[in-house]
Protein backbone atom coordinates (compact mmCIF):
# COMPACT_ATOMS: atom_id res chain seq x y z
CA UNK A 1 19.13 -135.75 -71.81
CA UNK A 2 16.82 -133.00 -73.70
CA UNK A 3 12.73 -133.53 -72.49
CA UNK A 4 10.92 -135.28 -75.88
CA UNK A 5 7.44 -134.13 -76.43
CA UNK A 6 4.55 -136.61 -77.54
CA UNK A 7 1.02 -137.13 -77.87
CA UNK A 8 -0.10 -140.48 -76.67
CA UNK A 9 -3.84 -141.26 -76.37
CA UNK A 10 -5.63 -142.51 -73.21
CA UNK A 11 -9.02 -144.02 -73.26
CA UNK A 12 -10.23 -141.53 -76.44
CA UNK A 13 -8.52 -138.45 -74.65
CA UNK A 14 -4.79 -136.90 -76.35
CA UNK A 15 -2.68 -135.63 -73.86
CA UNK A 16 0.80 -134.02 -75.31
CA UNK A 17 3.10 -134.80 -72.55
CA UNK A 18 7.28 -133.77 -72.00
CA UNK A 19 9.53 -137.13 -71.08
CA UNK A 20 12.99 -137.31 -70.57
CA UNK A 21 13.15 -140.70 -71.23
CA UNK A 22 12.50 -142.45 -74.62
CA UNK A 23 9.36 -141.15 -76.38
CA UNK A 24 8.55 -144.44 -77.50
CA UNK A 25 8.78 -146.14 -73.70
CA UNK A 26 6.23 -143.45 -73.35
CA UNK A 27 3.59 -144.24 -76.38
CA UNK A 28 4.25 -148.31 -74.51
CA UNK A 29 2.74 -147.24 -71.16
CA UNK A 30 -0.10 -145.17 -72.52
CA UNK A 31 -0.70 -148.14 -74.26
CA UNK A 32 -1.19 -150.20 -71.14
CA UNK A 33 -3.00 -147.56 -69.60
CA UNK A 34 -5.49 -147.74 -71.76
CA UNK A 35 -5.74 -151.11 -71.75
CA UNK A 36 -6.01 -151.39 -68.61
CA UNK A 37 -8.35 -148.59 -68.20
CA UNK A 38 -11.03 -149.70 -71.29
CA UNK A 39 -10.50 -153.57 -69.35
CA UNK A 40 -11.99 -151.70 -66.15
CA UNK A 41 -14.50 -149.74 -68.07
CA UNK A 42 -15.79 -153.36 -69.52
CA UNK A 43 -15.91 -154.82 -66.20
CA UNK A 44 -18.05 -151.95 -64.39
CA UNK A 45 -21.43 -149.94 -65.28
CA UNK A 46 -20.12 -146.75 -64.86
CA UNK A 47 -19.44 -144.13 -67.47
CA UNK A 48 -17.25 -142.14 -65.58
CA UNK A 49 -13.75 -141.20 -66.61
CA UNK A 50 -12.41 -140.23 -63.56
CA UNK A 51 -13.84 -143.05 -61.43
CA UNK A 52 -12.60 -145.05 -64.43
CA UNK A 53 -9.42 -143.91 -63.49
CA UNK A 54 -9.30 -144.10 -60.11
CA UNK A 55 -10.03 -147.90 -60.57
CA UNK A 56 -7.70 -148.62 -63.09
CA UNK A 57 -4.34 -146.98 -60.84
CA UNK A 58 -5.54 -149.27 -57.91
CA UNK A 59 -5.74 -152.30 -60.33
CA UNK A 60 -2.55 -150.95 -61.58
CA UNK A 61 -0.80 -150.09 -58.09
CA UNK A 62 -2.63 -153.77 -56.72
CA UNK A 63 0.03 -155.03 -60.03
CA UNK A 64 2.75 -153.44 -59.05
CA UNK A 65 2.80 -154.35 -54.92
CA UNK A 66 2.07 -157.85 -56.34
CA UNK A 67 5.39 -158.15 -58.23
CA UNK A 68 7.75 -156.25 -55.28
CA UNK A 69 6.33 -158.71 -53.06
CA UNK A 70 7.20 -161.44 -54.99
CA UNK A 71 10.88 -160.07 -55.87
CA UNK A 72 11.18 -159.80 -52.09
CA UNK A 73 10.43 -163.16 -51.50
CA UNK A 74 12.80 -164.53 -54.56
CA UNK A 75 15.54 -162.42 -53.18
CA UNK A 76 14.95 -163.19 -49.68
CA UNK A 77 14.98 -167.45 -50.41
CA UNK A 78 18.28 -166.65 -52.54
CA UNK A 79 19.64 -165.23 -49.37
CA UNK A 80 18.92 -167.46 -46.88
CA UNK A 81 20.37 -170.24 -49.50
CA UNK A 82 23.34 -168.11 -49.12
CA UNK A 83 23.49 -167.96 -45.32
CA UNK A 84 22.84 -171.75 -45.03
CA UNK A 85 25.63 -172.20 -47.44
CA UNK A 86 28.13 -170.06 -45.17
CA UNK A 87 26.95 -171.52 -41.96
CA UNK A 88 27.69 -174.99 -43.37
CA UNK A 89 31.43 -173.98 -44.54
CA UNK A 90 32.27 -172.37 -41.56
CA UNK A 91 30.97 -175.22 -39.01
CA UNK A 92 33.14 -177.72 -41.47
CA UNK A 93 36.19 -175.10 -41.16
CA UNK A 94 35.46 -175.05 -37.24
CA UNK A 95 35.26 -178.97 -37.01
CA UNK A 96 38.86 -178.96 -38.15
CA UNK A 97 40.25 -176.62 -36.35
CA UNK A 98 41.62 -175.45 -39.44
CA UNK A 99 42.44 -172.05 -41.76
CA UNK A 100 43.78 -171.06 -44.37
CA UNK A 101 47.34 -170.52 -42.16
CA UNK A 102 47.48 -172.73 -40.46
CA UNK A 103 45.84 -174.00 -36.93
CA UNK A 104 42.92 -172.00 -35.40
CA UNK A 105 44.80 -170.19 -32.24
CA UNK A 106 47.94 -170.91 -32.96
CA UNK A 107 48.94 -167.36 -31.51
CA UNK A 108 50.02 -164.80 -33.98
CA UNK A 109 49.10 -161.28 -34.67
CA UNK A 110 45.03 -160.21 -34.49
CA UNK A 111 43.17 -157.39 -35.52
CA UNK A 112 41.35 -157.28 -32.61
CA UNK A 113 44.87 -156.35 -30.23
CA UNK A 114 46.14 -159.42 -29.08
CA UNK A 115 49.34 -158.51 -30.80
């Protein structure tokens, strides 16, 4: 994919910027920049940019650990649903003494080399 150039505007300053992605993904996160950063800028006395900055990519960072955290702990409950699931059909499958074939050690051929 060929780099796209565009201007996007962040907290009153125009910065002309190269993406590879889509130009317009690009104007969308400016956007939230500089909402976040003009939200900070409301919320504190000072006037400067930089330290304006600073603040707003820890809020936004602060965002972003939030929501992996989170994702990690969805995954990691669909997982152990999973495991629970598994350990249940295997203890029924071990009750029985049954497989699919047949008997469980009935003799027969194993990967393992008992031949």
């Amino acid at each position: 994919m060929r780099p796209a150039r565009a201007t996007v505007e962040i907290f009153g300053h125009q910065l002309g910027l190269r993406s590879v992605g889509d130009p317009a993904r690009l104007q969308e996160l400016a956007r939230y920049v500089d909402y976040h950063m003009r939200k900070v800028a409301d919320q504190t006395s000072s006037v400067d940019t930089v330290r304006i900055a600073f603040l707003t990519a820890l809020n936004i960072a602060d965002e972003l650990y939030k929501e992996r955290e989170s994702d990690q702990d969805g995954r990691l409950k669909q997982l152990e649903k999973k495991a629970e699931r598994l350990v249940l059909k295997l203890e029924k499958v071990l009750e029985s003494g049954e497989t699919r074939e047949g008997r469980i050690g009935t003799g027969g051929p194993c990967a393992v080399g008992d031949g």
